[in-house]
PDB file of N, CA and C in Angstrom:
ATOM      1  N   UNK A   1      -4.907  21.610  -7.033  1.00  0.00           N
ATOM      2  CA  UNK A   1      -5.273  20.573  -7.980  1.00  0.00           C
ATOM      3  C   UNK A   1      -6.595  19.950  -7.531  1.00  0.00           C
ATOM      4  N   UNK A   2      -7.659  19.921  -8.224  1.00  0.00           N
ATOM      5  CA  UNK A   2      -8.560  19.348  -8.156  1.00  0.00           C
ATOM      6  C   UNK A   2      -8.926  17.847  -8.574  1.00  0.00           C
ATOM      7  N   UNK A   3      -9.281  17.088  -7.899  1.00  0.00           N
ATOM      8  CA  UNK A   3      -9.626  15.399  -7.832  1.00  0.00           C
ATOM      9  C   UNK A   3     -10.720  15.074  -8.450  1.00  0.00           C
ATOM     10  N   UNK A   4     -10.947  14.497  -9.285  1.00  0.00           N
ATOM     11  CA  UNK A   4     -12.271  13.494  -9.879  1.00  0.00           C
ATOM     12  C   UNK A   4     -12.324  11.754  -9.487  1.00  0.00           C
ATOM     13  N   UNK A   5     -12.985  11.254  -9.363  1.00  0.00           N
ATOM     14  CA  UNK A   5     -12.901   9.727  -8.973  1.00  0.00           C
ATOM     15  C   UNK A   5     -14.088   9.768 -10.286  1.00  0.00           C
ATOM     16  N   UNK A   6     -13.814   8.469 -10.820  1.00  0.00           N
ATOM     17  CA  UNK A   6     -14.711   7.903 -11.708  1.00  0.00           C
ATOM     18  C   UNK A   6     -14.853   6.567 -11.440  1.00  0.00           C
ATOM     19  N   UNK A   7     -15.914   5.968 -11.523  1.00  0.00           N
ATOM     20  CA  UNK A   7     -16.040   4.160 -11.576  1.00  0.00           C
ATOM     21  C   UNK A   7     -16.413   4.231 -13.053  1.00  0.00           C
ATOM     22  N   UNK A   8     -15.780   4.163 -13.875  1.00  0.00           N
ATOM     23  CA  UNK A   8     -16.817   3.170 -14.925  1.00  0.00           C
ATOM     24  C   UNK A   8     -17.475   2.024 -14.867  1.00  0.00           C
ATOM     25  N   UNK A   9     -18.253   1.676 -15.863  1.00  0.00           N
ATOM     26  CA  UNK A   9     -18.912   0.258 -15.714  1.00  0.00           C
ATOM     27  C   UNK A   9     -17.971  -0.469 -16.730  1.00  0.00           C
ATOM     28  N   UNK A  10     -17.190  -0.426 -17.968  1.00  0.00           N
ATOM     29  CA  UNK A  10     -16.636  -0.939 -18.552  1.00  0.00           C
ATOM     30  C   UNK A  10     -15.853  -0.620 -19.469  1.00  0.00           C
ATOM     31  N   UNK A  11     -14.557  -1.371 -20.521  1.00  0.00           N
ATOM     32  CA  UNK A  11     -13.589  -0.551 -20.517  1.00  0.00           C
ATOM     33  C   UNK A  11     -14.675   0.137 -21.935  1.00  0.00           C
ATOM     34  N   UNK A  12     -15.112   0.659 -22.794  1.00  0.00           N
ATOM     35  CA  UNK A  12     -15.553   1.003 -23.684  1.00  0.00           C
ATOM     36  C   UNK A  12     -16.156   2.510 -22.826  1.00  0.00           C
ATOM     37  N   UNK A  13     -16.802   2.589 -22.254  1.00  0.00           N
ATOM     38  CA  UNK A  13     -17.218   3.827 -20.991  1.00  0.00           C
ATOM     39  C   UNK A  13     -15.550   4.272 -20.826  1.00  0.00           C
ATOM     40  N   UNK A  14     -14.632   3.771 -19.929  1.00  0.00           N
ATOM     41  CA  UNK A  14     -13.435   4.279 -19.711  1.00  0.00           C
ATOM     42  C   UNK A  14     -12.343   4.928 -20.957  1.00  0.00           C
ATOM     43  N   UNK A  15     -12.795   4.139 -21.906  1.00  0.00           N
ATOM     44  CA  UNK A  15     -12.285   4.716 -23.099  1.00  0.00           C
ATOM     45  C   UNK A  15     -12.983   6.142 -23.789  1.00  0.00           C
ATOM     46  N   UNK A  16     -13.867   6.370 -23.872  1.00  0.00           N
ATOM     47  CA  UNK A  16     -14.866   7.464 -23.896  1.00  0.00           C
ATOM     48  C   UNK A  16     -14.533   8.407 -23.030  1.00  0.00           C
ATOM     49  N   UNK A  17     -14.390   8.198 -21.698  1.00  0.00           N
ATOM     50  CA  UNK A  17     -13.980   9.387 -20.635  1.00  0.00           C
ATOM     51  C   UNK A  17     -12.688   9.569 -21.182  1.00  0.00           C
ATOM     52  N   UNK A  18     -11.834   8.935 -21.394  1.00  0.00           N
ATOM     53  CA  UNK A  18     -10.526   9.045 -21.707  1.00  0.00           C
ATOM     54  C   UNK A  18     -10.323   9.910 -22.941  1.00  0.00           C
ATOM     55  N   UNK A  19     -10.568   9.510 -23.595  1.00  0.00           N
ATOM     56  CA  UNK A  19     -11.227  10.483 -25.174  1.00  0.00           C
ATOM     57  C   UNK A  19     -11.553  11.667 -25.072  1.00  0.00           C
ATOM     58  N   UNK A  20     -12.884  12.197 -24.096  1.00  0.00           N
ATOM     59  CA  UNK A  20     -13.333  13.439 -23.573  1.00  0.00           C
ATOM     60  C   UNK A  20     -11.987  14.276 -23.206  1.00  0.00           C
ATOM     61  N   UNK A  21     -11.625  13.585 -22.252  1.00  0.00           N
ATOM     62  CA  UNK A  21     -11.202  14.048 -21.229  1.00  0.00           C
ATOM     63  C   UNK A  21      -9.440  14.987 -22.204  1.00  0.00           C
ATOM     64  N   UNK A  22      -9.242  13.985 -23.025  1.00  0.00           N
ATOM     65  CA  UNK A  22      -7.943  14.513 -24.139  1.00  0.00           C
ATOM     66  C   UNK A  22      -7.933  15.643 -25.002  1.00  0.00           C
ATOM     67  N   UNK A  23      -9.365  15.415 -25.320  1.00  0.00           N
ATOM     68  CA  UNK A  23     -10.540  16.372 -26.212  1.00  0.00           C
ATOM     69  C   UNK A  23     -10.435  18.012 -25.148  1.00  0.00           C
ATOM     70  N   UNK A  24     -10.394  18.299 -24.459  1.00  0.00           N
ATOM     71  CA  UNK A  24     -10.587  19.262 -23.504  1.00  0.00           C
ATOM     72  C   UNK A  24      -9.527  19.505 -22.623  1.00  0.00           C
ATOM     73  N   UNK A  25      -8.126  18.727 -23.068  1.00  0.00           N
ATOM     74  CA  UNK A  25      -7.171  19.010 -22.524  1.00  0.00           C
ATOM     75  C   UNK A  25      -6.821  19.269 -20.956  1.00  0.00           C
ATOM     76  N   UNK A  26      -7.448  17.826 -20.129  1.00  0.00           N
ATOM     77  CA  UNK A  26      -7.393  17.997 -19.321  1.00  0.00           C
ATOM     78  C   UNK A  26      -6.802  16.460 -18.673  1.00  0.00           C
ATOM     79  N   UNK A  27      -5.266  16.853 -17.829  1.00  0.00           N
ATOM     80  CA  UNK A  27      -4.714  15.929 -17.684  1.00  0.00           C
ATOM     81  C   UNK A  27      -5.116  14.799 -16.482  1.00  0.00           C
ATOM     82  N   UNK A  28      -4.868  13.715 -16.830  1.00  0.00           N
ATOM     83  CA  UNK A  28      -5.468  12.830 -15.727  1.00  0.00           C
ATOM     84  C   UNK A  28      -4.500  11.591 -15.342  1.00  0.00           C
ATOM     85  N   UNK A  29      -4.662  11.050 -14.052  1.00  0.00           N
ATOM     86  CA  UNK A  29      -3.491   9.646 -13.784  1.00  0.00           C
ATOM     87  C   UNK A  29      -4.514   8.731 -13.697  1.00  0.00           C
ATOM     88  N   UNK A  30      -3.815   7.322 -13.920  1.00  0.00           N
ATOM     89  CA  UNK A  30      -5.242   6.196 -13.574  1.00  0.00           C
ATOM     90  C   UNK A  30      -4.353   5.529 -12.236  1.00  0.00           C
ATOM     91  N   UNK A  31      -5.593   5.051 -11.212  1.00  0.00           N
ATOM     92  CA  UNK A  31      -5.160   4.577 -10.353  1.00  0.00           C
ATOM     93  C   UNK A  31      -5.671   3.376  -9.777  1.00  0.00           C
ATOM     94  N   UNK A  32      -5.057   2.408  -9.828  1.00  0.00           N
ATOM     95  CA  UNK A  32      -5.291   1.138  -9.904  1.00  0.00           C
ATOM     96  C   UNK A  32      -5.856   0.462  -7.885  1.00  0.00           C
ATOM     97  N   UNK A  33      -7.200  -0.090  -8.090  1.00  0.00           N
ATOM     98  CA  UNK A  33      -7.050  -0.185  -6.532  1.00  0.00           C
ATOM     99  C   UNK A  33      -7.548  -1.842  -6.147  1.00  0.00           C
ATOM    100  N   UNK A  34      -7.696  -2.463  -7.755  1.00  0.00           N
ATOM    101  CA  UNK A  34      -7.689  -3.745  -7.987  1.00  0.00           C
ATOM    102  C   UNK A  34      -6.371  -4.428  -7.072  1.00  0.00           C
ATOM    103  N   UNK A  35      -6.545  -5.671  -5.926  1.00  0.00           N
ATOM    104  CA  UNK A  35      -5.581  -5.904  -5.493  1.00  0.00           C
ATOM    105  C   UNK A  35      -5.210  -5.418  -4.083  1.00  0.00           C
ATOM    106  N   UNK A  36      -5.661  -4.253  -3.740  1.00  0.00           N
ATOM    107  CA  UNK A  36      -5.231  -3.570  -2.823  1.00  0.00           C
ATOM    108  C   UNK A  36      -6.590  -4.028  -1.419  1.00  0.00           C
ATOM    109  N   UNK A  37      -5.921  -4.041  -0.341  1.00  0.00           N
ATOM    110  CA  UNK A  37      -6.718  -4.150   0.965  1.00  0.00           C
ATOM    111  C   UNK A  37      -7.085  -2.657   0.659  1.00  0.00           C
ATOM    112  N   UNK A  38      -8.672  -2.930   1.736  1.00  0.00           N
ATOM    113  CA  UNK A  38      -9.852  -1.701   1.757  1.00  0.00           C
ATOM    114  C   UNK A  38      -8.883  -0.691   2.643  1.00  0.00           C
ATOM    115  N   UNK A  39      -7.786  -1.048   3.434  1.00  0.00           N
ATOM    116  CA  UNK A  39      -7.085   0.015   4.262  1.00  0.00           C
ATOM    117  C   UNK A  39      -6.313   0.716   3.504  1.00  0.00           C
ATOM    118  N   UNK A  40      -6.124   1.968   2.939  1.00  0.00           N
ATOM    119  CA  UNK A  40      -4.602   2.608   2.029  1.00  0.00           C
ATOM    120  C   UNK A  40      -3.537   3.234   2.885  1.00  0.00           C
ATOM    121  N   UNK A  41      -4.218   2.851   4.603  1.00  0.00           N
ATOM    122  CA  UNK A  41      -2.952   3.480   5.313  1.00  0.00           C
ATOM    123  C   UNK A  41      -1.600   2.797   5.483  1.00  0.00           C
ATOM    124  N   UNK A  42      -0.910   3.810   5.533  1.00  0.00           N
ATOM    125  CA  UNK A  42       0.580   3.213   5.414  1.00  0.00           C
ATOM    126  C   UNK A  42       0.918   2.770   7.062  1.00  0.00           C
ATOM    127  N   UNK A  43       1.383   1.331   6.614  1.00  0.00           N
ATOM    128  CA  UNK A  43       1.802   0.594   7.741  1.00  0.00           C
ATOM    129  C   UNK A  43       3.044   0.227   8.254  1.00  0.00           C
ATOM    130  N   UNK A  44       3.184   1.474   9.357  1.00  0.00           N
ATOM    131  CA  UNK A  44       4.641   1.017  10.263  1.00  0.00           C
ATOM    132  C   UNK A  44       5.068  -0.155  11.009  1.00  0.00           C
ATOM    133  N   UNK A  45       5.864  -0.306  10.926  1.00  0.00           N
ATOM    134  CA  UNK A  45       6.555  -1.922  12.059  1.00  0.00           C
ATOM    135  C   UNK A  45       6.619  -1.504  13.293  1.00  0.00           C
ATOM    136  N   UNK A  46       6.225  -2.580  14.121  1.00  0.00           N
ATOM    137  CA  UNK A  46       5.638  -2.123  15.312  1.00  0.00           C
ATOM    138  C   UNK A  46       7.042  -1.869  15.624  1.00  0.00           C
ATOM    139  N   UNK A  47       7.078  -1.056  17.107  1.00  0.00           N
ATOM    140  CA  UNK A  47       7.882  -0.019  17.637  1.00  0.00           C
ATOM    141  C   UNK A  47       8.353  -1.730  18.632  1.00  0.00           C
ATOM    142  N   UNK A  48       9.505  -2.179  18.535  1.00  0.00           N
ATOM    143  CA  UNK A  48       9.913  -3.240  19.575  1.00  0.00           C
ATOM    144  C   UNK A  48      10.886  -2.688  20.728  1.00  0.00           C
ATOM    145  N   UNK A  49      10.313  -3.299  21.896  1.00  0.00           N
ATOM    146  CA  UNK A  49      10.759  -2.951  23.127  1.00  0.00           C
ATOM    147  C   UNK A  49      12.522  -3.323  23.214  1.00  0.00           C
ATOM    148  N   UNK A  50      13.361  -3.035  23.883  1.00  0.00           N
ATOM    149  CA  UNK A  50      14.777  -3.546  24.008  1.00  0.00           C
ATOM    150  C   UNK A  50      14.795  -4.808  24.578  1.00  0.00           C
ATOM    151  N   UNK A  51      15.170  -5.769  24.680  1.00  0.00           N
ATOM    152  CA  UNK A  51      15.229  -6.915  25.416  1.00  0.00           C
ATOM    153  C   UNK A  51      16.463  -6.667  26.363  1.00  0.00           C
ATOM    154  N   UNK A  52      15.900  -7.138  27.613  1.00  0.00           N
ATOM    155  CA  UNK A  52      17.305  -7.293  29.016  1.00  0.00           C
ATOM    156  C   UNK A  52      18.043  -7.740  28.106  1.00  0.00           C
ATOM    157  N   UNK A  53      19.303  -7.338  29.120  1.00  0.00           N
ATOM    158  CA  UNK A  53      20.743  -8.164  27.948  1.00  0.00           C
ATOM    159  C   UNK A  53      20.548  -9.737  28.840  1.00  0.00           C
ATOM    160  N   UNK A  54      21.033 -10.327  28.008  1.00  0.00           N
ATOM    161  CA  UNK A  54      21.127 -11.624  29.041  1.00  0.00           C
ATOM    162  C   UNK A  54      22.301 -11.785  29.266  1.00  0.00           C
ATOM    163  N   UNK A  55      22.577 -11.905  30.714  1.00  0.00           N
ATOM    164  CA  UNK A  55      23.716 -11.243  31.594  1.00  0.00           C
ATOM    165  C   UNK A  55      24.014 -12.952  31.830  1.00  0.00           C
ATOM    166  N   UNK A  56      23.402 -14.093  31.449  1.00  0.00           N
ATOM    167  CA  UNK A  56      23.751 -15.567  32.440  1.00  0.00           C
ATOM    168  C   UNK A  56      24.259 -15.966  31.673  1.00  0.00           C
ATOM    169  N   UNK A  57      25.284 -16.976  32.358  1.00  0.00           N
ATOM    170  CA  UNK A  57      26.529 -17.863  31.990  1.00  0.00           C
ATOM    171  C   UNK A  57      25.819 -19.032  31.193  1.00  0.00           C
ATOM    172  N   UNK A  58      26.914 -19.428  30.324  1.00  0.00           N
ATOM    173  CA  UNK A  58      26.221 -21.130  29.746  1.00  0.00           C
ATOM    174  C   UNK A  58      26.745 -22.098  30.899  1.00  0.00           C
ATOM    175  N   UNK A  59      25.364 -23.030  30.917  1.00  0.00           N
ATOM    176  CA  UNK A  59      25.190 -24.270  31.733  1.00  0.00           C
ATOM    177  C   UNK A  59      26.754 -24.890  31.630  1.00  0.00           C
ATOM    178  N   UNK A  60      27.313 -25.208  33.330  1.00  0.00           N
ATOM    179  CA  UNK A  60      28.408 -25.926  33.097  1.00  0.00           C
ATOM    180  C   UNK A  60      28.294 -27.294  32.473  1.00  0.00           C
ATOM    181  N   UNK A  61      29.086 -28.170  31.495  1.00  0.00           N
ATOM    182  CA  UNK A  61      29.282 -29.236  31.431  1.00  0.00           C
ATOM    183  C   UNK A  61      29.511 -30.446  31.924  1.00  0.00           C
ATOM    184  N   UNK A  62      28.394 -31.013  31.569  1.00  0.00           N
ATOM    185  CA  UNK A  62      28.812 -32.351  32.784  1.00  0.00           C
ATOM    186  C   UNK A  62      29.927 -33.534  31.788  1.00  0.00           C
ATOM    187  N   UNK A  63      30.198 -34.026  32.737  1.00  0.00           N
ATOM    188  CA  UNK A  63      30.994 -35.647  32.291  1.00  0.00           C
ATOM    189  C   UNK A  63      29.948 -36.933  32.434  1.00  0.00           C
ATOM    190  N   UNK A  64      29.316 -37.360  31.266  1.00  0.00           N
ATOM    191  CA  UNK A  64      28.867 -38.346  31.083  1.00  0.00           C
ATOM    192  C   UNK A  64      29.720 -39.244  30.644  1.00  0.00           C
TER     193      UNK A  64
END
């Protein structure tokens, strides 16, 4: 499968490519990048270490 990127300048231009593009039977997706951070990599949760068990007793109680 071959990729095209287009910028138009406005929707009347985008409508025109769109038109062509139906005209010549050639299928296309739109992809929206309005919104989106400049990064598109997919972001894992960091990898967290085990914590010691905590092995200590609760503080005895005093008598006040």
């Amino acid at each position: 499968m071959e990729a095209l990127i287009v910028h138009p300048k406005n929707q009347m231009e985008l409508n025109a490519l769109k038109s062509v593009m139906k005209d010549m039977g050639i299928r296309y997706e739109k992809f929206h990048t309005r919104g989106m951070k400049t990064q598109t990599t997919e972001r894992k949760a960091p990898v967290k270490k085990e914590k010691p068990a905590n092995n200590f007793k609760d503080k005895p109680k005093t008598k006040q």
